[in-house]
PDB file of N, CA and C in Angstrom:
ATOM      1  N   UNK A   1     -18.413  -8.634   2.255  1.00  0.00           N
ATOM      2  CA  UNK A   1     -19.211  -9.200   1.199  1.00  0.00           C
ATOM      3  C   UNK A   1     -20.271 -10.140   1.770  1.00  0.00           C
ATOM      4  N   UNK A   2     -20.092 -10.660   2.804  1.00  0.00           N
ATOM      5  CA  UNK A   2     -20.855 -11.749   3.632  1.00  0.00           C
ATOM      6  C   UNK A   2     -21.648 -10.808   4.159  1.00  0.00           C
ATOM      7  N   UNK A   3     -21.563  -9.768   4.801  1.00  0.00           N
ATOM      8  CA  UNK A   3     -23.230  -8.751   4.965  1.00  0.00           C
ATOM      9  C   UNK A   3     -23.638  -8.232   3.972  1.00  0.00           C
ATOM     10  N   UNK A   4     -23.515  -8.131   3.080  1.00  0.00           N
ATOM     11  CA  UNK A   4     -23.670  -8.005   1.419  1.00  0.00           C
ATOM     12  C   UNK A   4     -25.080  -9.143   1.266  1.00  0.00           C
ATOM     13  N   UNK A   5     -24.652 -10.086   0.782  1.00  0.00           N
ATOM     14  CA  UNK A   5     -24.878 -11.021   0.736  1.00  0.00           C
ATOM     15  C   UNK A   5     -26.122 -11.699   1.628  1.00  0.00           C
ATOM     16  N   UNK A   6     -25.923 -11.476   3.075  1.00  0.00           N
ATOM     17  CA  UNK A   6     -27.034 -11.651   3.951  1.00  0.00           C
ATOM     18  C   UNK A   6     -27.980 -10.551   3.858  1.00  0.00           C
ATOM     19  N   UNK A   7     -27.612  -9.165   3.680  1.00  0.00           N
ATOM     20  CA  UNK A   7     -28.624  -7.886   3.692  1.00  0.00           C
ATOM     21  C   UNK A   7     -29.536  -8.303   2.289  1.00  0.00           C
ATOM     22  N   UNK A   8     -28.962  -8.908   1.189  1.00  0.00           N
ATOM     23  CA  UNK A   8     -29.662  -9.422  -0.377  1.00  0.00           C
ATOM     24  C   UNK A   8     -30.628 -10.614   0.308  1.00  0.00           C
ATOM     25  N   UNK A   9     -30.296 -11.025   1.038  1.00  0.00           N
ATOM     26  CA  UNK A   9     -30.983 -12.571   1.226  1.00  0.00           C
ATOM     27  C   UNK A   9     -32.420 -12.213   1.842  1.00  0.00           C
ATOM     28  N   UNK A  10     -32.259 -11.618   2.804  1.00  0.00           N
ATOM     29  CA  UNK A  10     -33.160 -10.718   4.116  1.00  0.00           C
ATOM     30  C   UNK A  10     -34.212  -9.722   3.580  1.00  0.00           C
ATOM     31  N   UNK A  11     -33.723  -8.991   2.326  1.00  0.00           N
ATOM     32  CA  UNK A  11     -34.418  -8.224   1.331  1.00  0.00           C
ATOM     33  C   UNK A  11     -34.261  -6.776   2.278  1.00  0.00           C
ATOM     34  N   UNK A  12     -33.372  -6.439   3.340  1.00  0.00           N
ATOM     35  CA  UNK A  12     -33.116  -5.239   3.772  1.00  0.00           C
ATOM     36  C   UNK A  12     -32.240  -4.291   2.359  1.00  0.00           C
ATOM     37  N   UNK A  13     -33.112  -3.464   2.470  1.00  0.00           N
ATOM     38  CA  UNK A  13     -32.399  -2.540   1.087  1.00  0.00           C
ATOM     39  C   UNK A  13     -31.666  -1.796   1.660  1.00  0.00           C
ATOM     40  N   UNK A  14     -31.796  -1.061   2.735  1.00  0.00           N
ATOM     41  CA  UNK A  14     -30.834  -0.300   3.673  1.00  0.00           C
ATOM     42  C   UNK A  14     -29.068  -0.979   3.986  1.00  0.00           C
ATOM     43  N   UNK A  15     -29.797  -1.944   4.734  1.00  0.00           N
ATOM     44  CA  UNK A  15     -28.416  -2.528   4.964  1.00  0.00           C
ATOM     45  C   UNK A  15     -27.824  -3.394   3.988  1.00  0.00           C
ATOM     46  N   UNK A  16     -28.193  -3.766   2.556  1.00  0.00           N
ATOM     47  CA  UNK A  16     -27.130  -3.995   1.435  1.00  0.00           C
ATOM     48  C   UNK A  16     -26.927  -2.628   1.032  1.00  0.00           C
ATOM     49  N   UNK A  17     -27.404  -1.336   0.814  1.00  0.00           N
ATOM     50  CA  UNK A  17     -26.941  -0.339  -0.054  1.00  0.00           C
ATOM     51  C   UNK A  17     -25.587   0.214   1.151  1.00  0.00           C
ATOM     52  N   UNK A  18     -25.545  -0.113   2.337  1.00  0.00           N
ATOM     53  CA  UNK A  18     -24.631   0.293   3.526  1.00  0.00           C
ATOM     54  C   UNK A  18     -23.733  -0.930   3.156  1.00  0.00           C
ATOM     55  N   UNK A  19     -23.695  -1.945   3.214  1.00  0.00           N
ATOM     56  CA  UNK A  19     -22.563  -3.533   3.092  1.00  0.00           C
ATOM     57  C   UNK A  19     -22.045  -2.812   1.762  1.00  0.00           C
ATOM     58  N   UNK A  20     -22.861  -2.561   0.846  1.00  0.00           N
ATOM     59  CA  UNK A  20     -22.253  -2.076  -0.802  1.00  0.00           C
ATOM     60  C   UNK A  20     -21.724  -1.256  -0.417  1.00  0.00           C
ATOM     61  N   UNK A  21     -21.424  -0.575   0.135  1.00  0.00           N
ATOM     62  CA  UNK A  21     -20.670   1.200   0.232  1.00  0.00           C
ATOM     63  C   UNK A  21     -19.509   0.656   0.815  1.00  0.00           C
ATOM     64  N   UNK A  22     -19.667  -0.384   1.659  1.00  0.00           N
ATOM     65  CA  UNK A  22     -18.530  -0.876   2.201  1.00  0.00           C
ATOM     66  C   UNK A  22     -17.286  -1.689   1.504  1.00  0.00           C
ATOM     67  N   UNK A  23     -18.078  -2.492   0.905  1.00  0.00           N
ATOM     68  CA  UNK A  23     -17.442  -3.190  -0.128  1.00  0.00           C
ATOM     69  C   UNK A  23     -16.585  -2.227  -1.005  1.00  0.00           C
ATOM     70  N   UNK A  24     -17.422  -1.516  -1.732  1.00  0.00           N
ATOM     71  CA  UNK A  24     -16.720  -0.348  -2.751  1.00  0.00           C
ATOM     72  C   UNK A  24     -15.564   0.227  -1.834  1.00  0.00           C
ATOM     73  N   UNK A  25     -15.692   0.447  -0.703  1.00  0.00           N
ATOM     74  CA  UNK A  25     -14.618   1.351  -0.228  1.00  0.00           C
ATOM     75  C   UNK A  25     -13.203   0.772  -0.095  1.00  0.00           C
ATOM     76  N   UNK A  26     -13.870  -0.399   0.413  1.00  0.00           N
ATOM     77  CA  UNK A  26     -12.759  -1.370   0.357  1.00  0.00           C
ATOM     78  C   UNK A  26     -11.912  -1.758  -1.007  1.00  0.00           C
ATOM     79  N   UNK A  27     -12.776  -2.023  -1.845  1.00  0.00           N
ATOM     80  CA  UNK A  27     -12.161  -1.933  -3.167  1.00  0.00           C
ATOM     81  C   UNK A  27     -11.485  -1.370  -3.972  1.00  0.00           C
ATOM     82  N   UNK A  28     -12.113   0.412  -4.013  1.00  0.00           N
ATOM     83  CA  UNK A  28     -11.366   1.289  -3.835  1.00  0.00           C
ATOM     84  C   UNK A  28      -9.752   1.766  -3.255  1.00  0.00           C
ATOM     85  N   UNK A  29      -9.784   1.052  -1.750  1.00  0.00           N
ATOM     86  CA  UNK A  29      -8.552   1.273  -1.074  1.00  0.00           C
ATOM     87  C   UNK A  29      -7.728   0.416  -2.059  1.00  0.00           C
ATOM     88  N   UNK A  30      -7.806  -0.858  -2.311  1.00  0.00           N
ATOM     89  CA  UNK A  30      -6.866  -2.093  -2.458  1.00  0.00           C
ATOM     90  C   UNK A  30      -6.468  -1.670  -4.064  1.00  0.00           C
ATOM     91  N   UNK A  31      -7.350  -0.904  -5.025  1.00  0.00           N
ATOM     92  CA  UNK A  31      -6.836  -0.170  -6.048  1.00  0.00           C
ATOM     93  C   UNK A  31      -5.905   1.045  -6.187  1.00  0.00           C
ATOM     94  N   UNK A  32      -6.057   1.960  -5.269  1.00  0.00           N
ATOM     95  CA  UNK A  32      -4.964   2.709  -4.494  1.00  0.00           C
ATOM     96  C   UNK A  32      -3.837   2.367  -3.924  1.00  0.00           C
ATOM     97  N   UNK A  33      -4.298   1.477  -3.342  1.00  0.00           N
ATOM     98  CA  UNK A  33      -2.571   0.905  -2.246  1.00  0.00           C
ATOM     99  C   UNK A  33      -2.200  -0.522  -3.570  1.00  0.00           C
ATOM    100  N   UNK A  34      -2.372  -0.823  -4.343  1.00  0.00           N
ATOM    101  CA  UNK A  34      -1.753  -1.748  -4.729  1.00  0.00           C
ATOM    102  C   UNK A  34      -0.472  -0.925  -5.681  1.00  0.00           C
ATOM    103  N   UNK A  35      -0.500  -0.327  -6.714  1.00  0.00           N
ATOM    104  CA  UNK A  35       0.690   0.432  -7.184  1.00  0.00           C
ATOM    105  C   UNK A  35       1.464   1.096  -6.110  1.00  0.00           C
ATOM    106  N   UNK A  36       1.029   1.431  -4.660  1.00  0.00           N
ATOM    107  CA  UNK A  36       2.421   1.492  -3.866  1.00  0.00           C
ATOM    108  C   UNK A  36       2.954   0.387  -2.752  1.00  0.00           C
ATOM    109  N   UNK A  37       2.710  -0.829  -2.891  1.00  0.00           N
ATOM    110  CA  UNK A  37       2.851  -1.925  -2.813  1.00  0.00           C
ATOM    111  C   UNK A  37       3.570  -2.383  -3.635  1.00  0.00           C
ATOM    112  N   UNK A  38       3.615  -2.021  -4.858  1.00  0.00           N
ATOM    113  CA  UNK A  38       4.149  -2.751  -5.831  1.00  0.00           C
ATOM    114  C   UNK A  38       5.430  -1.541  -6.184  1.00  0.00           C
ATOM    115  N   UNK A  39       5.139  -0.224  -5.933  1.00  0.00           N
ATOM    116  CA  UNK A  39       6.681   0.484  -5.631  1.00  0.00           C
ATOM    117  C   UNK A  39       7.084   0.087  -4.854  1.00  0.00           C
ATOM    118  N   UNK A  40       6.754  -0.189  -3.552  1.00  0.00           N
ATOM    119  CA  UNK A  40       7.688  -0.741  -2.073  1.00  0.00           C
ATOM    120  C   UNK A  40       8.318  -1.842  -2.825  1.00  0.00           C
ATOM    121  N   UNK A  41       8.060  -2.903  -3.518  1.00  0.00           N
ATOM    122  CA  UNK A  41       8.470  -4.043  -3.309  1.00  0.00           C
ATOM    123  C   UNK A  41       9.499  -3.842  -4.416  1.00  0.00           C
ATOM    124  N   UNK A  42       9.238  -2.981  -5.812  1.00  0.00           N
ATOM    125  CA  UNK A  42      10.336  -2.753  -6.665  1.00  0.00           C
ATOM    126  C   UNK A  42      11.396  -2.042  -6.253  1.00  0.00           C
ATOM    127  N   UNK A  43      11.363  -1.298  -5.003  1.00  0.00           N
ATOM    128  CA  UNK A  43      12.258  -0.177  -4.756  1.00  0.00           C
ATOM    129  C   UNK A  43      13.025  -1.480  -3.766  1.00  0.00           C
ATOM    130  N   UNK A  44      12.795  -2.385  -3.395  1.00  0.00           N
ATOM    131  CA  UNK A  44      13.047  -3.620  -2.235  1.00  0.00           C
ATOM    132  C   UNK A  44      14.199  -4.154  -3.049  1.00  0.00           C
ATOM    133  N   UNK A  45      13.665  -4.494  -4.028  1.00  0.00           N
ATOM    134  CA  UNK A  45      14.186  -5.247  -5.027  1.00  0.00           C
ATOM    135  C   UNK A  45      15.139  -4.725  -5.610  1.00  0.00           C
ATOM    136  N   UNK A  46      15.308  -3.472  -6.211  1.00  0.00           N
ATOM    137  CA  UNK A  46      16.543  -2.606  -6.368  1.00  0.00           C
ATOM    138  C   UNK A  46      17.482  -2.266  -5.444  1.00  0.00           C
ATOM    139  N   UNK A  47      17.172  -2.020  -3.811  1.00  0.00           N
ATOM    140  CA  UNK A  47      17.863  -1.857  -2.968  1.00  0.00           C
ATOM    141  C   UNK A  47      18.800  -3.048  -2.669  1.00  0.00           C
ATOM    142  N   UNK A  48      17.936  -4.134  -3.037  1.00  0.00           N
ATOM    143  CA  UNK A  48      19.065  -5.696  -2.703  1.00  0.00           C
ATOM    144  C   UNK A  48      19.818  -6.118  -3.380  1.00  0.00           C
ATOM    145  N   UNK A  49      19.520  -5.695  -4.910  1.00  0.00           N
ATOM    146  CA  UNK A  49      20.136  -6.003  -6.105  1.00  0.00           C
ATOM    147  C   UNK A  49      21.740  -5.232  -5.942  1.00  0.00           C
ATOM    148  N   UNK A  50      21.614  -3.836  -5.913  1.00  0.00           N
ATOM    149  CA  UNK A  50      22.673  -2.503  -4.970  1.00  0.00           C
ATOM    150  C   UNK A  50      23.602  -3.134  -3.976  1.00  0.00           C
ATOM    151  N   UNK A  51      22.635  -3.760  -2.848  1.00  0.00           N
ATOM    152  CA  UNK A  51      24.137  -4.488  -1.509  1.00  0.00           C
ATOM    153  C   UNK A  51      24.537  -5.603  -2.223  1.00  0.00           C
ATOM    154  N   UNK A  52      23.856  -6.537  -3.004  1.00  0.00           N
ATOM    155  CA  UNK A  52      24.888  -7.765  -3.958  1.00  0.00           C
ATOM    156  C   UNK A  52      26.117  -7.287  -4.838  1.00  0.00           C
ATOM    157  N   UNK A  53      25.772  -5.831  -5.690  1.00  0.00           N
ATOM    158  CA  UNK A  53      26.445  -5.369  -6.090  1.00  0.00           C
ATOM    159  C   UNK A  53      27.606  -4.711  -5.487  1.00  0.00           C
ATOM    160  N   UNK A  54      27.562  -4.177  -4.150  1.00  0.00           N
ATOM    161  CA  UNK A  54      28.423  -3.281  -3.181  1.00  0.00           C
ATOM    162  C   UNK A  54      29.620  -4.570  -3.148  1.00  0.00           C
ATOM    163  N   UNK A  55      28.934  -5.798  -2.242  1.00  0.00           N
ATOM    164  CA  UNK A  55      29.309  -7.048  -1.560  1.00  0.00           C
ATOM    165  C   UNK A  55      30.454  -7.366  -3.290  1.00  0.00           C
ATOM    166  N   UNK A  56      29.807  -7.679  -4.200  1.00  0.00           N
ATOM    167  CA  UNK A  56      31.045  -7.864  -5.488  1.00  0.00           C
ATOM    168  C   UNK A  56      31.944  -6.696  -5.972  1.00  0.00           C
ATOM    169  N   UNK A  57      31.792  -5.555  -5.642  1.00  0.00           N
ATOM    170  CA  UNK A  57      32.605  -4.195  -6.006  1.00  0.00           C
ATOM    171  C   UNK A  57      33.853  -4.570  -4.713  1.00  0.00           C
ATOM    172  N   UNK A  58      33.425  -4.347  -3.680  1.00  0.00           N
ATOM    173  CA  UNK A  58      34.422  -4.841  -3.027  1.00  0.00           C
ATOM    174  C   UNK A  58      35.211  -5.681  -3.013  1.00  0.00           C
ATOM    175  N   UNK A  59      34.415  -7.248  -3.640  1.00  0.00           N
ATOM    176  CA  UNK A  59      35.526  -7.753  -3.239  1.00  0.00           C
ATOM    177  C   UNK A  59      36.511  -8.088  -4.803  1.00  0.00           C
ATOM    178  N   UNK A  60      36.076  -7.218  -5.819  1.00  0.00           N
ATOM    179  CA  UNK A  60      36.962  -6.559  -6.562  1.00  0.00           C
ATOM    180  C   UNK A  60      37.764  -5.427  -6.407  1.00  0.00           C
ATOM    181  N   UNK A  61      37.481  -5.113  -5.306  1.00  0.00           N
ATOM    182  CA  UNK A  61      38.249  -4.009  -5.235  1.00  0.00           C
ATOM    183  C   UNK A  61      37.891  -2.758  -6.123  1.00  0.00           C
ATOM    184  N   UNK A  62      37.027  -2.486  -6.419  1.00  0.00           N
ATOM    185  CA  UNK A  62      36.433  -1.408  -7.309  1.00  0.00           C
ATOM    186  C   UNK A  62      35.673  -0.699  -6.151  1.00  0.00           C
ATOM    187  N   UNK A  63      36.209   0.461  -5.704  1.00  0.00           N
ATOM    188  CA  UNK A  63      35.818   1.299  -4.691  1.00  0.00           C
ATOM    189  C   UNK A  63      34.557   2.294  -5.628  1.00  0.00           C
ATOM    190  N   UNK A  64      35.276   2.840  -6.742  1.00  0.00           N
ATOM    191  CA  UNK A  64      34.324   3.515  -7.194  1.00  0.00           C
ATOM    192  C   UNK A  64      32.639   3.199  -7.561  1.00  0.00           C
ATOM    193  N   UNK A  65      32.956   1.902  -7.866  1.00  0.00           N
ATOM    194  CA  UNK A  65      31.606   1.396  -7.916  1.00  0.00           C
ATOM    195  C   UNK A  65      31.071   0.901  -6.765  1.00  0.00           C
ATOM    196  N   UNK A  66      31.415   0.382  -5.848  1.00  0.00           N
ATOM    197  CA  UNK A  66      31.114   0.476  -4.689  1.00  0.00           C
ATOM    198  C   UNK A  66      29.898   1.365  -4.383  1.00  0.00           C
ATOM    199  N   UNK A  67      30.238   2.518  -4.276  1.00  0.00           N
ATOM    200  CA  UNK A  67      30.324   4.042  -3.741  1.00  0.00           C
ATOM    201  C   UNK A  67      29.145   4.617  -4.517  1.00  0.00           C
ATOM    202  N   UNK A  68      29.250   4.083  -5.847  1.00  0.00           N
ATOM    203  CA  UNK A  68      28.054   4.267  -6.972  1.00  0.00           C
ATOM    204  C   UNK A  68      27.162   3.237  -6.297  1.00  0.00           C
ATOM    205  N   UNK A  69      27.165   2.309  -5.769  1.00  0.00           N
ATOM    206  CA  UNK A  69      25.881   1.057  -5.692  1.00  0.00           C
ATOM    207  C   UNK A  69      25.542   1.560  -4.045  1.00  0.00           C
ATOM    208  N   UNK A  70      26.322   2.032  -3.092  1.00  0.00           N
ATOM    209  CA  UNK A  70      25.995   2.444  -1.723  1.00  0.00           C
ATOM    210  C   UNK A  70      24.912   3.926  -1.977  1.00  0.00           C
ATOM    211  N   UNK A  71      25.129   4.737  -3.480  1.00  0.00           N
ATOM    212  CA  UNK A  71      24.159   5.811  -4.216  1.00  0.00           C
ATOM    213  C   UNK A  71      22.865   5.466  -3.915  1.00  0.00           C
ATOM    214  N   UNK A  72      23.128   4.334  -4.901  1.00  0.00           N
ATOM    215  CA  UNK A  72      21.777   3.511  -5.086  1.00  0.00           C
ATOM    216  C   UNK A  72      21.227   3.090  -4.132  1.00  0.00           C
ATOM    217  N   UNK A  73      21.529   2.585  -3.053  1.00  0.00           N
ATOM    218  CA  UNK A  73      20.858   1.969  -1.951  1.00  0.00           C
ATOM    219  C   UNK A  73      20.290   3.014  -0.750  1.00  0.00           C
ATOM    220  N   UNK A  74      20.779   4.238  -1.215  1.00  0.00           N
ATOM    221  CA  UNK A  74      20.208   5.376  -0.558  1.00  0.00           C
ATOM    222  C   UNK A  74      18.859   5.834  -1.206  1.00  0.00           C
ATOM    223  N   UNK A  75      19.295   5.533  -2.751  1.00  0.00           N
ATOM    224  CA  UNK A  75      17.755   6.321  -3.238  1.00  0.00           C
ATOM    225  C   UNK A  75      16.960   4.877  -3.246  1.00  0.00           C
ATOM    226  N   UNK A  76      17.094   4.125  -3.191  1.00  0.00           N
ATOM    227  CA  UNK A  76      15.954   3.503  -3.337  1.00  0.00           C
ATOM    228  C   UNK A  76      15.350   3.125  -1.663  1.00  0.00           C
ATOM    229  N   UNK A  77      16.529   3.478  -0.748  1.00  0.00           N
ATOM    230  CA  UNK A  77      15.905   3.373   0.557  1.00  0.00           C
ATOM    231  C   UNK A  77      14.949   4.555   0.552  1.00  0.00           C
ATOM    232  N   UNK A  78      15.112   5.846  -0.093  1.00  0.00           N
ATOM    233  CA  UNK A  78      14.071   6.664  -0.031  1.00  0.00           C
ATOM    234  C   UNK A  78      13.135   6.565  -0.728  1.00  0.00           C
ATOM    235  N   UNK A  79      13.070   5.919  -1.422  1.00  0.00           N
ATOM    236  CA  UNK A  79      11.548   5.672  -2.802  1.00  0.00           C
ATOM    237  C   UNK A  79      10.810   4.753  -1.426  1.00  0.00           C
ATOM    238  N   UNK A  80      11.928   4.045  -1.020  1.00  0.00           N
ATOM    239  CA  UNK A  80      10.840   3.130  -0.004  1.00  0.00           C
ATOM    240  C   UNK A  80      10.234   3.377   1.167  1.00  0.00           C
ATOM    241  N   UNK A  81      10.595   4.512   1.133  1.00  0.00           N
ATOM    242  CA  UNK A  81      10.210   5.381   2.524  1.00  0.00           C
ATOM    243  C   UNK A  81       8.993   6.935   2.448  1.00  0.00           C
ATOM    244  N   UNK A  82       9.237   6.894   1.024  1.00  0.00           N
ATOM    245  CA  UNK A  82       8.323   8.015   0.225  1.00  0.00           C
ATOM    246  C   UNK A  82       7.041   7.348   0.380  1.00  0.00           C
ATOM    247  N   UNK A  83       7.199   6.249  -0.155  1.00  0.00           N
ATOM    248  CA  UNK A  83       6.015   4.814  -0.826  1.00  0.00           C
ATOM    249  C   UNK A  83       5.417   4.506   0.333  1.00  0.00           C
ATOM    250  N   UNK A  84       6.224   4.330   1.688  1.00  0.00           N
ATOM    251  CA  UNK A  84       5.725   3.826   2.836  1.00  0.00           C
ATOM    252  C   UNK A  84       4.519   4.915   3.179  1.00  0.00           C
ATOM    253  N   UNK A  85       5.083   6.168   3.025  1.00  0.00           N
ATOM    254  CA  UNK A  85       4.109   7.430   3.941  1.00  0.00           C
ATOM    255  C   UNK A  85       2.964   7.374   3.166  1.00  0.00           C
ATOM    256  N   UNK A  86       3.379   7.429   2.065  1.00  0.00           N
ATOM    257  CA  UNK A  86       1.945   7.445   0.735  1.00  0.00           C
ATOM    258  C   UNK A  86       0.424   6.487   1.121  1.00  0.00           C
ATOM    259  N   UNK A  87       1.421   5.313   1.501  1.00  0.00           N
ATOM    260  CA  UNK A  87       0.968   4.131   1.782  1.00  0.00           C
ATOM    261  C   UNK A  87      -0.398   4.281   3.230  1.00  0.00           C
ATOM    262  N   UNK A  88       0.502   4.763   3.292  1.00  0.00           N
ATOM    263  CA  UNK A  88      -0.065   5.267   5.324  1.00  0.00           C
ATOM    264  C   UNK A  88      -0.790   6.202   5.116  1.00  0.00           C
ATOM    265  N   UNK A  89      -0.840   7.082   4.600  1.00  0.00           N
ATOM    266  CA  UNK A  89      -1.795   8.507   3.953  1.00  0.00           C
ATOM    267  C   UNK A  89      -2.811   7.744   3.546  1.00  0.00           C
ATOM    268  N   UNK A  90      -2.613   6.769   2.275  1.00  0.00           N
ATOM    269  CA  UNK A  90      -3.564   5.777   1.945  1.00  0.00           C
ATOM    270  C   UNK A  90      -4.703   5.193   2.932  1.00  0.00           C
ATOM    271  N   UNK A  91      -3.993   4.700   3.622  1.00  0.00           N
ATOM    272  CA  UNK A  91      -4.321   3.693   4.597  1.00  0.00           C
ATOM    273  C   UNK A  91      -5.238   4.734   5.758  1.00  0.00           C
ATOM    274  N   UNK A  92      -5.060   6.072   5.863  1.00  0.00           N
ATOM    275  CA  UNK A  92      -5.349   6.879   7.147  1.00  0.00           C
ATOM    276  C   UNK A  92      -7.230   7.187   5.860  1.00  0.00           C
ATOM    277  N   UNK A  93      -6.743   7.747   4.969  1.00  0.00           N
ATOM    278  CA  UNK A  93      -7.537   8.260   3.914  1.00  0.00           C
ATOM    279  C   UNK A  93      -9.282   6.971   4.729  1.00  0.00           C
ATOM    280  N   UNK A  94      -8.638   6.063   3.983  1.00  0.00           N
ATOM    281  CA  UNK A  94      -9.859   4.871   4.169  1.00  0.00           C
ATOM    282  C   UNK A  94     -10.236   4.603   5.350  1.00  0.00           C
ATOM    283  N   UNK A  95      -9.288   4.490   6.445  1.00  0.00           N
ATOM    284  CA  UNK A  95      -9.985   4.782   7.397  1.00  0.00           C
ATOM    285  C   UNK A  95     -11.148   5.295   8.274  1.00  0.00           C
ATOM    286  N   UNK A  96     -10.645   6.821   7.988  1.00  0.00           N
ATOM    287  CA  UNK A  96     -11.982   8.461   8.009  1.00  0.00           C
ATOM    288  C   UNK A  96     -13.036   7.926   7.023  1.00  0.00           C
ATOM    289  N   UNK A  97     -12.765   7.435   5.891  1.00  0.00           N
ATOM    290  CA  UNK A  97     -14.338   7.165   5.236  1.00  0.00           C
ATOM    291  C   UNK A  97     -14.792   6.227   5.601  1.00  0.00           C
ATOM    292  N   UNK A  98     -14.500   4.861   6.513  1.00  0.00           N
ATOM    293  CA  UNK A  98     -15.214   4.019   6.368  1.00  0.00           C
ATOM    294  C   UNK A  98     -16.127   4.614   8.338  1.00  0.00           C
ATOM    295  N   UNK A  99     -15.092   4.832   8.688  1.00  0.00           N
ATOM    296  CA  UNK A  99     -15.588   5.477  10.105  1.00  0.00           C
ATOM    297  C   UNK A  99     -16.612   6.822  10.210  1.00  0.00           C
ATOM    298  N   UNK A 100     -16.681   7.632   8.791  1.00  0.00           N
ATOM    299  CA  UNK A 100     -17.898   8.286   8.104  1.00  0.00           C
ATOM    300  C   UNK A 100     -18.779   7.769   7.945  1.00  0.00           C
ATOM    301  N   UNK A 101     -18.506   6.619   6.994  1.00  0.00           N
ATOM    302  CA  UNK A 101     -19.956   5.591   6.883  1.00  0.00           C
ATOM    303  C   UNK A 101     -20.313   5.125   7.773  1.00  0.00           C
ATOM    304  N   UNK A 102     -19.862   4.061   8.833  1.00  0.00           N
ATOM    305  CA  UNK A 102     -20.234   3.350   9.864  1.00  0.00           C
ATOM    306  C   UNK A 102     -21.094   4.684  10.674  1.00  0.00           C
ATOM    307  N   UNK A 103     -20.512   5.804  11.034  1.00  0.00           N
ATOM    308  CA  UNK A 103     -21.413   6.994  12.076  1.00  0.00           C
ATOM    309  C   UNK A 103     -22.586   7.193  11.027  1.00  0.00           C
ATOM    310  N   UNK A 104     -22.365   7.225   9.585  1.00  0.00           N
ATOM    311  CA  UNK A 104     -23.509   7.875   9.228  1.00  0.00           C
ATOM    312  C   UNK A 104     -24.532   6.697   8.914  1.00  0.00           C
ATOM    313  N   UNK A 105     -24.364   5.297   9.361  1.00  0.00           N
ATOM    314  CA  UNK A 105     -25.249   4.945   9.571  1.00  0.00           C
ATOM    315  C   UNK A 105     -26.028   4.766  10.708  1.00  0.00           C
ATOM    316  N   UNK A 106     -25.075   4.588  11.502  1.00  0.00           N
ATOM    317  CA  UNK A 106     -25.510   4.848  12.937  1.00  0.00           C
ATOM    318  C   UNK A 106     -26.983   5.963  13.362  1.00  0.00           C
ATOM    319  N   UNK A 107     -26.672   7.203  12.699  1.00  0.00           N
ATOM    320  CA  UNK A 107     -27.592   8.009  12.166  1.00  0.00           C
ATOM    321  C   UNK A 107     -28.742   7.854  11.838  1.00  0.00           C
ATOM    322  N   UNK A 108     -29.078   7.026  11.046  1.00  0.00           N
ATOM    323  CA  UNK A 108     -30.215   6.628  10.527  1.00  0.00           C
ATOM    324  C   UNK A 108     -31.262   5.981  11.432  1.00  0.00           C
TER     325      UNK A 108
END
């Protein structure tokens, strides 16, 4: 936003419509990765909730539930591991475009 900002000041139209593309992209990403950010951290949150629950099944002695909450801590270790790759796909995605833009200005 700070070459944004200096390219507006300078009156270069080139290099704010290039800082703007940047900005957007960026913006873009952090609208994408925030709902799997916010699965990682709910699936976090269910997984811990699960071993508190294991940790009191036991020491009731309730095997079956146990066994049901050790379930749970499997699937939500996989939501968090689904979420992670997504995340990273995400993250690879923005990458290639911003390294598109940067060459294709280079270009110019």
């Amino acid at each position: 936003m700070l070459e944004l900002s200096n390219a507006k000041d300078s009156g270069d139209t080139d290099g704010c419509d290039f800082a703007q593309r940047k900005v957007q992209l960026f913006t873009e990403q952090l609208n994408e990765s925030n709902p799997l950010l916010t699965e990682i951290s709910d699936a976090m949150t269910r997984e811990g909730i699960a071993r508190d629950r294991i940790a009191a099944s036991c020491e009731e002695e309730k095997k079956e539930d146990a066994d049901n909450w050790k379930l749970a801590i499997e699937k939500e270790s996989l939501a968090k591991t689904q979420a992670n790759e997504k995340l990273m796909a995400c993250n690879l995605k923005y990458q290639r475009l911003m390294k598109e833009l940067r060459e294709s200005q280079n270009l110019c």
